[in-house]
N, C-alpha and C. Protein backbone atom coordinates (compact mmCIF):
# COMPACT_ATOMS: atom_id res chain seq x y z
N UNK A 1 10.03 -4.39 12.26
CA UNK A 1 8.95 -5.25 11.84
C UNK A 1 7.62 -4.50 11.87
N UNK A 2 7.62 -3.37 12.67
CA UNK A 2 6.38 -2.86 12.92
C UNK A 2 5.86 -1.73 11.57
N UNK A 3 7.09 -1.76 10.38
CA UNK A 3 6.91 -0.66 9.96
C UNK A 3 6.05 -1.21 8.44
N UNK A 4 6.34 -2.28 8.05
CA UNK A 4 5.21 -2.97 7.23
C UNK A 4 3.84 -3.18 8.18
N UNK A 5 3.61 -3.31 8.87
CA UNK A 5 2.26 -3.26 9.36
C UNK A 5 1.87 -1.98 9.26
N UNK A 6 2.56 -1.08 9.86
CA UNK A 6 1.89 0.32 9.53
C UNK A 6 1.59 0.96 8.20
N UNK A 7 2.27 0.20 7.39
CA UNK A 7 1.96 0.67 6.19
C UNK A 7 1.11 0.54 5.53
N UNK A 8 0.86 -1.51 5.95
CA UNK A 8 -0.57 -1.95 5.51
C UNK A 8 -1.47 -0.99 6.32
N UNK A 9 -1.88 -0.74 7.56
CA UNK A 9 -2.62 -0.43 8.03
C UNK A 9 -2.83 1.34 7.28
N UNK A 10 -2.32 1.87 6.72
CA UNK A 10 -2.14 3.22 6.54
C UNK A 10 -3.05 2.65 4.95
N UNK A 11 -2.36 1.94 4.00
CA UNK A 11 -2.98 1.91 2.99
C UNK A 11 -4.34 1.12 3.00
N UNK A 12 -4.57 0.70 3.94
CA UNK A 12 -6.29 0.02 3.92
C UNK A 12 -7.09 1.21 4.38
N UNK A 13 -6.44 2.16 5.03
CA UNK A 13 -7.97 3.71 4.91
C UNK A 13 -7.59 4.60 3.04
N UNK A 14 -6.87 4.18 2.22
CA UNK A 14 -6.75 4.67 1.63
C UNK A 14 -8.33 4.94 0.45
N UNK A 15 -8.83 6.14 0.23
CA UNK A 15 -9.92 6.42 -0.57
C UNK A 15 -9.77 6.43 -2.13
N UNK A 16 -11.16 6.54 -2.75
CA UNK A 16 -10.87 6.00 -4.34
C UNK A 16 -11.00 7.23 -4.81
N UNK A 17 -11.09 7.84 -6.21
CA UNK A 17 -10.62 9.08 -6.82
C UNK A 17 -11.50 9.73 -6.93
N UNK A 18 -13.07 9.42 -6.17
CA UNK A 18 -13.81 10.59 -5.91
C UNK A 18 -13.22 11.06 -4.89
N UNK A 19 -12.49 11.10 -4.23
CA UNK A 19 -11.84 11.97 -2.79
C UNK A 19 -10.68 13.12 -3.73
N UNK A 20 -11.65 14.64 -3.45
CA UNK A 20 -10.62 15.41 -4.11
C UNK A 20 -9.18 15.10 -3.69
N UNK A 21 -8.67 14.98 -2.38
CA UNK A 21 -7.34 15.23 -1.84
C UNK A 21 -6.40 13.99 -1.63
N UNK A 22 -6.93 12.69 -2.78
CA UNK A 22 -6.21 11.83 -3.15
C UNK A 22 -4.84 12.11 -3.31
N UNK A 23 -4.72 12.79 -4.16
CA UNK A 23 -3.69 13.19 -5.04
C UNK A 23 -2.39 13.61 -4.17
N UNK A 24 -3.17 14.69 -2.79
CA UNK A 24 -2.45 15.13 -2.15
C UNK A 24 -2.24 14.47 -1.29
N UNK A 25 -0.96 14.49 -0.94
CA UNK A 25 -0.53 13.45 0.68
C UNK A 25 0.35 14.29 0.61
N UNK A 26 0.51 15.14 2.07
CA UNK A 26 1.89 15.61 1.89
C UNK A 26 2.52 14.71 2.98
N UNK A 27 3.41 14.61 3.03
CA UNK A 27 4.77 13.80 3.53
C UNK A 27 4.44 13.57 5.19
N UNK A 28 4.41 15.14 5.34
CA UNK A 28 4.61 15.16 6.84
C UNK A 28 3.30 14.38 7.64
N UNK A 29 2.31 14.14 6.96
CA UNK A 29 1.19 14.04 6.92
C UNK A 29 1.22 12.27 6.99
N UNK A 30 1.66 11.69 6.04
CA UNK A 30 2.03 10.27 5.90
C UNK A 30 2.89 9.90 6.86
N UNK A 31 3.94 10.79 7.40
CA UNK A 31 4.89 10.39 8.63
C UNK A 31 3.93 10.42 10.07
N UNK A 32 3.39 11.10 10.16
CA UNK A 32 2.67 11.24 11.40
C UNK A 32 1.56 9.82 11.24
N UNK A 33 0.66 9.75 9.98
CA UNK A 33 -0.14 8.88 10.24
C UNK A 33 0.97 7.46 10.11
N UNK A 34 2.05 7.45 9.89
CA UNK A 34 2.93 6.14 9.99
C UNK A 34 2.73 5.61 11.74
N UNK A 35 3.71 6.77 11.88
CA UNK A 35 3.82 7.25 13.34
C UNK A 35 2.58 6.11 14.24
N UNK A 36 1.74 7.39 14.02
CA UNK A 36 0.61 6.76 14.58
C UNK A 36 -0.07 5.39 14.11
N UNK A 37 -0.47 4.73 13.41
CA UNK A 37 -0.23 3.40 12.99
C UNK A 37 0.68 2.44 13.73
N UNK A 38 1.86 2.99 13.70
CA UNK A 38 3.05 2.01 14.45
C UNK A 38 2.74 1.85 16.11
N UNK A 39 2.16 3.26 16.56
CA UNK A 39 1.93 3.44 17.85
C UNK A 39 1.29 2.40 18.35
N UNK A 40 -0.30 2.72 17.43
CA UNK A 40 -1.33 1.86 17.91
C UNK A 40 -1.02 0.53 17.74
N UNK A 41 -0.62 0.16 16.26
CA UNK A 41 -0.16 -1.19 16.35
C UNK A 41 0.55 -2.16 17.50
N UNK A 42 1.86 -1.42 18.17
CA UNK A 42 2.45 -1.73 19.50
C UNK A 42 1.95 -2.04 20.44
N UNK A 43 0.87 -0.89 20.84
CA UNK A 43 0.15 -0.39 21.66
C UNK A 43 -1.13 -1.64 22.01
N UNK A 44 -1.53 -2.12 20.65
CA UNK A 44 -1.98 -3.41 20.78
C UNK A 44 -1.57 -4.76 21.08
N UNK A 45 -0.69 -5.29 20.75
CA UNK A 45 0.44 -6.04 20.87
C UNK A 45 0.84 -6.22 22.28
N UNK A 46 1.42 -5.00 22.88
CA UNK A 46 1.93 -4.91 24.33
C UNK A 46 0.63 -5.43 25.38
N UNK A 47 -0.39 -4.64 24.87
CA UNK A 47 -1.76 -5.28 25.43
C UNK A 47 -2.49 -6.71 25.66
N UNK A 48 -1.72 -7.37 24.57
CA UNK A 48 -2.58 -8.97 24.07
C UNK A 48 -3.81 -8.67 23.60
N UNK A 49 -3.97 -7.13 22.93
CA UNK A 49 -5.55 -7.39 22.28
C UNK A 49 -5.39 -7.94 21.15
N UNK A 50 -5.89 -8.80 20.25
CA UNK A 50 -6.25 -9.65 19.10
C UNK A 50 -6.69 -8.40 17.75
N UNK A 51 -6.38 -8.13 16.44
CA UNK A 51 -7.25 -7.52 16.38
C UNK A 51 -8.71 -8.19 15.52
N UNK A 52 -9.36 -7.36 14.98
CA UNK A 52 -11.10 -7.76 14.78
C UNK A 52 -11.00 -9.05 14.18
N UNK A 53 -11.99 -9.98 14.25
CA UNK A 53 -12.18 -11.34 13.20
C UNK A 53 -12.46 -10.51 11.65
N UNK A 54 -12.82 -9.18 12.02
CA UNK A 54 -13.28 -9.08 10.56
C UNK A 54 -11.54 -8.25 9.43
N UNK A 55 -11.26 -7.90 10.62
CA UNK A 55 -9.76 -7.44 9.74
C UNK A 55 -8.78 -8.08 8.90
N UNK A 56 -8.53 -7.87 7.69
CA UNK A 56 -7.59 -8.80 7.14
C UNK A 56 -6.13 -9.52 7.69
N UNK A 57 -6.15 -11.04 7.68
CA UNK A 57 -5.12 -11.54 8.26
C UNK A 57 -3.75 -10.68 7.46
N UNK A 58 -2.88 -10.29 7.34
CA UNK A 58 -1.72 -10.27 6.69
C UNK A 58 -1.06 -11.99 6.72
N UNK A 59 -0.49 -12.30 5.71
CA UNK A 59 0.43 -13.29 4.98
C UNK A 59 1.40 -12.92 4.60
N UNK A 60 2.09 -14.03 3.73
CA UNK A 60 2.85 -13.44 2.91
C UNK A 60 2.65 -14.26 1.55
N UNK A 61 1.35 -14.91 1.51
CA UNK A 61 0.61 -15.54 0.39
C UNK A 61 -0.18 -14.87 -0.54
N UNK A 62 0.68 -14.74 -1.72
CA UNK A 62 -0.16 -13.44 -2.64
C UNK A 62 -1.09 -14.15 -3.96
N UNK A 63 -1.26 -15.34 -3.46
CA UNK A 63 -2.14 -15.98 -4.38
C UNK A 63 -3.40 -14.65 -4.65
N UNK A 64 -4.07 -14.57 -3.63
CA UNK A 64 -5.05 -13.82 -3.52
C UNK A 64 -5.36 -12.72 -4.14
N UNK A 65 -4.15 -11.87 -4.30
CA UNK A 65 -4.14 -10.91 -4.99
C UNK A 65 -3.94 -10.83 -6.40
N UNK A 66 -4.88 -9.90 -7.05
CA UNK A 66 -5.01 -9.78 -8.65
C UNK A 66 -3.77 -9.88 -9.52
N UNK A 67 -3.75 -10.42 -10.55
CA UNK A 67 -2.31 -11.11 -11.09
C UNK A 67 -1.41 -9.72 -11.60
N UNK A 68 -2.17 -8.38 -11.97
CA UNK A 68 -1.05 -7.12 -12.28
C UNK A 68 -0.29 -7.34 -10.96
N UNK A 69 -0.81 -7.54 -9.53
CA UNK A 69 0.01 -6.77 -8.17
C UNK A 69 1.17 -8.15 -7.97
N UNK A 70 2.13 -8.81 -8.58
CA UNK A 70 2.86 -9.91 -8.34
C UNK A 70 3.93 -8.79 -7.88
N UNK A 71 4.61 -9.94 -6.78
CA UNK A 71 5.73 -8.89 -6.03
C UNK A 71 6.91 -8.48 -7.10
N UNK A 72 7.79 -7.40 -6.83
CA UNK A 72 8.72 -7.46 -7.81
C UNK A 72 10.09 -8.14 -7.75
N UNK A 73 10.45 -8.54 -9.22
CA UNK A 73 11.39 -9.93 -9.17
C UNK A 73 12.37 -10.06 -8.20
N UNK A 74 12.34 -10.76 -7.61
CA UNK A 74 13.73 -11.21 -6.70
C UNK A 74 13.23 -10.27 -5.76
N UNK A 75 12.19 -9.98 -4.57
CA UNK A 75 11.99 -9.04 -3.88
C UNK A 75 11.29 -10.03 -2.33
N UNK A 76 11.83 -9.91 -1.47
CA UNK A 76 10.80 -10.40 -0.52
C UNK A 76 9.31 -10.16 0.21
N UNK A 77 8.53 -10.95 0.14
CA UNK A 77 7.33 -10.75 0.95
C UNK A 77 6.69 -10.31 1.80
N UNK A 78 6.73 -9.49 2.49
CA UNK A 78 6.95 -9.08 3.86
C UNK A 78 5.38 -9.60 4.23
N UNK A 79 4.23 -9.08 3.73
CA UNK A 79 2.85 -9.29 3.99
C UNK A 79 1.76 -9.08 2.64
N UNK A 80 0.87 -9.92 2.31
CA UNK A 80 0.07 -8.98 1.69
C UNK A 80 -1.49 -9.84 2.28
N UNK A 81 -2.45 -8.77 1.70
CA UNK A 81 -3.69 -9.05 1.95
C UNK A 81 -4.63 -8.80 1.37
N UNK A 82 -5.74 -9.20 1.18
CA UNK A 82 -6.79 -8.91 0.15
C UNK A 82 -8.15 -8.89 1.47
N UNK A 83 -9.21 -8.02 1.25
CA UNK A 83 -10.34 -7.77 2.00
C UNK A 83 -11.40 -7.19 1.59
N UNK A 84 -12.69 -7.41 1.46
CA UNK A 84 -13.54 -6.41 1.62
C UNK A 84 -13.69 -5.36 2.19
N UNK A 85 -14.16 -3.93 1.46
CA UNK A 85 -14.23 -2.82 1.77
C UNK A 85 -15.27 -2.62 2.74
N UNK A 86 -15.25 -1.98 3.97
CA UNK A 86 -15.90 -2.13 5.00
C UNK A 86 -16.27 -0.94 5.78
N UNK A 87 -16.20 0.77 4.64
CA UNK A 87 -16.54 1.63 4.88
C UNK A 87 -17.65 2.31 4.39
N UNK A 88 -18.93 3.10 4.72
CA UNK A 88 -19.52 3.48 3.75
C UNK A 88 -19.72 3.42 2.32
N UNK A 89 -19.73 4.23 1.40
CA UNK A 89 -20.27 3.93 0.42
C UNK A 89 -19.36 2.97 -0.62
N UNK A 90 -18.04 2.62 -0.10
CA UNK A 90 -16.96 1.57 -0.69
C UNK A 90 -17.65 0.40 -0.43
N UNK A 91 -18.42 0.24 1.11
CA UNK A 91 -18.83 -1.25 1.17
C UNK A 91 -19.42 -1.81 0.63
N UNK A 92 -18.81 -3.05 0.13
CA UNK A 92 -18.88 -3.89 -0.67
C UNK A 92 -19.05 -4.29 -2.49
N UNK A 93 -18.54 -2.90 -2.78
CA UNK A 93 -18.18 -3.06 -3.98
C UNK A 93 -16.85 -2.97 -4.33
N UNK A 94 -16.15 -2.53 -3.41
CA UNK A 94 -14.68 -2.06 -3.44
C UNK A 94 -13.94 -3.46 -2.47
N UNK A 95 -13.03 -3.79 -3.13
CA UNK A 95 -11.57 -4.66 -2.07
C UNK A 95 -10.57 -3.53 -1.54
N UNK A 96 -9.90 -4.18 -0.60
CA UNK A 96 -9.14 -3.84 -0.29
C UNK A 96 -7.53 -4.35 -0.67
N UNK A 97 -6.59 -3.82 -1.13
CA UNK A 97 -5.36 -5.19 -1.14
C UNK A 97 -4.46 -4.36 -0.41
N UNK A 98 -3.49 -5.18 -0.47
CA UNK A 98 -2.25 -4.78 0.20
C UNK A 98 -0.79 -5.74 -0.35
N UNK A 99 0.17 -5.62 -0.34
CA UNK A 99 1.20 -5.94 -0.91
C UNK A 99 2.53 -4.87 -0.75
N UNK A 100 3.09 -6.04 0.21
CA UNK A 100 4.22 -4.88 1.16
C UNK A 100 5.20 -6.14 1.06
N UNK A 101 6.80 -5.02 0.62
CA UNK A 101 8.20 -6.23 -0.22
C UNK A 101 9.34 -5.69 0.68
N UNK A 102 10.40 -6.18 0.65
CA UNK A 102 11.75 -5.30 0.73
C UNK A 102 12.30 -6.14 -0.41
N UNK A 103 12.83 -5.30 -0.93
CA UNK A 103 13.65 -5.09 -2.81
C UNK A 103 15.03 -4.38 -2.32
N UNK A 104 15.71 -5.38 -3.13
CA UNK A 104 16.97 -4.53 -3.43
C UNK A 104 17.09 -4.06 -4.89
N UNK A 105 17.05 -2.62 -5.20
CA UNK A 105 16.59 -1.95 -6.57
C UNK A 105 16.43 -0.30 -6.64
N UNK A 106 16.43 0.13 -7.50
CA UNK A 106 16.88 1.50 -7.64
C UNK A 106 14.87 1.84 -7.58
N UNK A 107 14.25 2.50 -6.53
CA UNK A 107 13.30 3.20 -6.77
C UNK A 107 12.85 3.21 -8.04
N UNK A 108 13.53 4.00 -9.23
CA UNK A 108 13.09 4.34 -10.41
C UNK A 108 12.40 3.13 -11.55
N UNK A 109 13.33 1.71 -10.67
CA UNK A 109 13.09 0.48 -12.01
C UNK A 109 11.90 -0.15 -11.43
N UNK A 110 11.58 0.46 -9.48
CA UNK A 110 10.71 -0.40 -9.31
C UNK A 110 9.01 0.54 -9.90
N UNK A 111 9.54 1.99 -9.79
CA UNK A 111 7.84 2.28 -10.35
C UNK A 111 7.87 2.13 -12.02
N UNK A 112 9.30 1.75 -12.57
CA UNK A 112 8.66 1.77 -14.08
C UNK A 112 7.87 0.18 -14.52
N UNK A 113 8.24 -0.81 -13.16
CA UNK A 113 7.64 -2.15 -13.47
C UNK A 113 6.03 -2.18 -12.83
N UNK A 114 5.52 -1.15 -12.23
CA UNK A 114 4.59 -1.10 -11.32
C UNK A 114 3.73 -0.20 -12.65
N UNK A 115 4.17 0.59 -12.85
CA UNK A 115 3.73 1.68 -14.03
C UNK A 115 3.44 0.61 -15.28
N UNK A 116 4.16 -0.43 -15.76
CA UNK A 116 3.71 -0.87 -16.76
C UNK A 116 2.59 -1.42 -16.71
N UNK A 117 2.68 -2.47 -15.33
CA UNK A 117 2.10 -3.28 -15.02
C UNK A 117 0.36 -3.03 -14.35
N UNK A 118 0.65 -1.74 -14.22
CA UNK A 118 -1.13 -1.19 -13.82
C UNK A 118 -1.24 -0.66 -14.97
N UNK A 119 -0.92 -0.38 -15.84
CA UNK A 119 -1.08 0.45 -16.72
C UNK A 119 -1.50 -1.10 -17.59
N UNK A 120 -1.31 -1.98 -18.19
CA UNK A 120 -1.93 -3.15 -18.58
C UNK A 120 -2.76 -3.45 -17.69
N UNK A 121 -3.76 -3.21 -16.22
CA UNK A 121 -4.63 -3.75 -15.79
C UNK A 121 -5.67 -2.19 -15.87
N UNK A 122 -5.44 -1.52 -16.80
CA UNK A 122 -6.23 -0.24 -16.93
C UNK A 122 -6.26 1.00 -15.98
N UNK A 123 -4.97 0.85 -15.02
CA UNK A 123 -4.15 1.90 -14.59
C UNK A 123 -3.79 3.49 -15.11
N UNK A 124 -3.86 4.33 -14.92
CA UNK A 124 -3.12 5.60 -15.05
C UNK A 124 -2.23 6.04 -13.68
N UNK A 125 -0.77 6.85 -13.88
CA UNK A 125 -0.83 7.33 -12.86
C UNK A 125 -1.77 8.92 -12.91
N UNK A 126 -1.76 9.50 -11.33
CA UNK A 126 -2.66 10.66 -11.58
C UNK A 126 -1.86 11.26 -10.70
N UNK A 127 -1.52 12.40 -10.54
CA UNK A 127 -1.36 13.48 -9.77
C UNK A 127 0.46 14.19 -9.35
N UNK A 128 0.78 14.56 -8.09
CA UNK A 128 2.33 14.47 -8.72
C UNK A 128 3.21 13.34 -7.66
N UNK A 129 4.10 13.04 -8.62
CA UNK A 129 4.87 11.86 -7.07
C UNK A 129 5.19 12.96 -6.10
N UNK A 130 5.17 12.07 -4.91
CA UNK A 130 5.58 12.96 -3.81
C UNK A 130 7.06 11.85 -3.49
N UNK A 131 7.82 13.38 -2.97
CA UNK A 131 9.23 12.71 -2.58
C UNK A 131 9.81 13.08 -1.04
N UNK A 132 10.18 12.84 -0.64
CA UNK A 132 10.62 12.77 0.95
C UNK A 132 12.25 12.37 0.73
N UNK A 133 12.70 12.75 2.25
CA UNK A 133 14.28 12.09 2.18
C UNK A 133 14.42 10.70 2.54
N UNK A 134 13.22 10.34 2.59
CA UNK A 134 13.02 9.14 2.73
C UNK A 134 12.28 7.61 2.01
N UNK A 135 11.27 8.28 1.26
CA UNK A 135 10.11 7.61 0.40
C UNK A 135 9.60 8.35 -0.71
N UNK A 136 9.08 8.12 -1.81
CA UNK A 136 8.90 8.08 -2.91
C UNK A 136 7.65 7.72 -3.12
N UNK A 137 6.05 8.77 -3.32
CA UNK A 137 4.70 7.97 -3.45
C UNK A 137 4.22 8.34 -4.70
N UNK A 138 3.81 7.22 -5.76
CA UNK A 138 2.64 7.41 -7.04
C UNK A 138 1.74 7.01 -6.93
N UNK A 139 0.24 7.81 -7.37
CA UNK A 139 -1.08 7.29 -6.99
C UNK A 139 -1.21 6.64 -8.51
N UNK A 140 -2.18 5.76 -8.82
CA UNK A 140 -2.62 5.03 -9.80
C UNK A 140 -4.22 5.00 -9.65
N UNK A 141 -4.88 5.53 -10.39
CA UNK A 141 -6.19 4.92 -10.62
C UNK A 141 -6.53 4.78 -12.29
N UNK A 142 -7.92 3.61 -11.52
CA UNK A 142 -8.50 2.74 -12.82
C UNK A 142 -9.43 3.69 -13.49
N UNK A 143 -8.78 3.56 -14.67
CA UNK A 143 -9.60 4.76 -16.12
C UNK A 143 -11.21 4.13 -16.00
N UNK A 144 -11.13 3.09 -15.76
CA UNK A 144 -12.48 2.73 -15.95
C UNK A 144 -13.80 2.28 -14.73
N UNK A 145 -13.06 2.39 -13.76
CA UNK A 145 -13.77 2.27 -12.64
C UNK A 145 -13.12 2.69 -11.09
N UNK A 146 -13.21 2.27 -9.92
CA UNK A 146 -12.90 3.20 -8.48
C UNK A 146 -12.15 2.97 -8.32
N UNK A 147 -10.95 2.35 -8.80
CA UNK A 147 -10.09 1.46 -8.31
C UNK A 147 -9.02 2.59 -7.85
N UNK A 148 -8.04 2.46 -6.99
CA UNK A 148 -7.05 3.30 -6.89
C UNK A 148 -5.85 2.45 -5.96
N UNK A 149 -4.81 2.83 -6.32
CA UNK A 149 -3.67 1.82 -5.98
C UNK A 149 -2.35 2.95 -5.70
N UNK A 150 -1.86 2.79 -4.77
CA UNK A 150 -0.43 3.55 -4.21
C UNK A 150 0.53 2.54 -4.04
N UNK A 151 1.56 3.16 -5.21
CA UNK A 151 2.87 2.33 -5.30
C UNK A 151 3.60 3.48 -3.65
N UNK A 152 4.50 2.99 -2.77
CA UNK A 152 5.28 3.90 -1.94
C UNK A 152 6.64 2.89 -1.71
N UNK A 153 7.91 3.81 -2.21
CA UNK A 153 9.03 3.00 -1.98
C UNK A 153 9.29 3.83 -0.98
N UNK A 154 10.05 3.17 -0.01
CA UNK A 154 10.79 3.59 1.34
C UNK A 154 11.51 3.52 1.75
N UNK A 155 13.09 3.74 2.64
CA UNK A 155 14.33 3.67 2.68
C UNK A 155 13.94 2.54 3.94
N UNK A 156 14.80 1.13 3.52
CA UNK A 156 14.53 0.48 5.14
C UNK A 156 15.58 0.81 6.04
N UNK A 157 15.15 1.32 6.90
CA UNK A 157 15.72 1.88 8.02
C UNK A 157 16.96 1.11 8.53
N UNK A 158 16.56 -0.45 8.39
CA UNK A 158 18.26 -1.60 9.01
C UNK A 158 18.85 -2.22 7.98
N UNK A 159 18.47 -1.32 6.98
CA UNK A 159 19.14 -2.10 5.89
C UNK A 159 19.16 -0.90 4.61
N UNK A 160 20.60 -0.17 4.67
CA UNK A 160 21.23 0.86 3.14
C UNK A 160 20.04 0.38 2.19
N UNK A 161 21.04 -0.72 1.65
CA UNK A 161 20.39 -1.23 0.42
C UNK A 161 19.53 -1.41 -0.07
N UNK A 162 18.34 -1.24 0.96
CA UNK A 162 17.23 -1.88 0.72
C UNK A 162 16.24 -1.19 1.10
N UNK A 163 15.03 -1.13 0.25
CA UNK A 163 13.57 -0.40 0.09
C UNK A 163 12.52 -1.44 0.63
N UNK A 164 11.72 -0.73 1.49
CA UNK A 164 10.21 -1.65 1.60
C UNK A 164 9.37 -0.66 0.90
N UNK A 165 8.62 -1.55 -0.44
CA UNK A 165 7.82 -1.49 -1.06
C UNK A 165 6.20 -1.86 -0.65
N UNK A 166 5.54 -0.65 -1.21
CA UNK A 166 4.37 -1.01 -0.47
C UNK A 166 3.00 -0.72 -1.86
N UNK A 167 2.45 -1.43 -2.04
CA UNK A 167 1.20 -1.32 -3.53
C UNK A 167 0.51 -1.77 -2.56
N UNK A 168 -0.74 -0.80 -2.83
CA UNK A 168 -2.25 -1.48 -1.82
C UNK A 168 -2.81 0.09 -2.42
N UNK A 169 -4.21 -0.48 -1.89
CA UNK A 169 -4.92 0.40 -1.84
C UNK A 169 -6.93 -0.09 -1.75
N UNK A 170 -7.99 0.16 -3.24
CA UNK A 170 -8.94 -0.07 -3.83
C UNK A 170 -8.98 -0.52 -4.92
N UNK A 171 -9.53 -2.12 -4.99
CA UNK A 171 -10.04 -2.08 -6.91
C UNK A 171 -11.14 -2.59 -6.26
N UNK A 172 -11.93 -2.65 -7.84
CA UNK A 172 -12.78 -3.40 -7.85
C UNK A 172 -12.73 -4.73 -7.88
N UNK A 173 -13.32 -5.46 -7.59
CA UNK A 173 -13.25 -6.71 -7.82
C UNK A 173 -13.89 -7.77 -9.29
């Protein structure tokens, strides 16, 4: 359960495509900051600390989120969230979303429905997928403004069959 939270939490520091080293994530790099994510997350939890009033609740109510990011068909909810950007020069022109699934589905059909589907909200992908023995990441940003969005499929760990899907990142609002 802890591993969709870390993911949200991993994709809400995610930066928009003025950050040269978008593009790049290498793997080992995303495992460690998982890692760590999951840590702290626990680490809070075990504590009874709350976290901030200002941090996004996670749900699993995706009203909120912009109508390209709908989960994919027949896929479960795990969490998603929508927030204001609350870092330097992102604040407050930039959202935050999040949108985290477990799918039963071949990787490939879920980024060609993610690919269409940003790609009709003025999407490109940019840079190269990164692949792991485990997960699968495409960056997406908006041709026309900061927006930037990471599709990441992932092997769920208690379950063969099944991928947790994770889209979040920056748009505009």
């Amino acid at each position: 359960m802890t591993f969709p939270l870390a993911a949200a939490l991993i994709l809400a520091g995610c930066s928009g495509p003025g950050d040269d080293t978008a593009g790049e994530t290498p793997a080992a790099e995303q495992a460690q900051s998982s890692a760590a994510a999951s840590s702290s997350a626990q680490s809070e939890s075990e504590d009874g600390e709350q976290p901030s009033e200002k941090s996004a609740a996670a749900s699993t109510d995706v009203e909120d989120l912009p109508k390209y990011l709908k989960p994919y068909p027949d896929s479960t909810v795990l969490s998603s969230s929508r927030a204001k950007a609350e870092n330097g020069a992102d604040s407050g022109k930039l959202e935050q979303v999040s949108l985290v699934m477990s799918a039963e589905a071949e990787p490939k059909d879920i980024f060609e429905y993610y690919t269409k589907a940003l790609k009709k909200a003025g999407f490109e992908s940019y840079g190269d997928e990164v692949k792991t023995k485990s997960a699968q990441v495409v960056n997406f940003r908006n041709k026309d403004d900061e927006g930037l969005l990471v599709v990441t499929i992932a092997n769920d760990p208690s379950e063969k069959k099944t991928s947790i899907v994770t889209v979040g990142g920056n748009i505009v609002p």
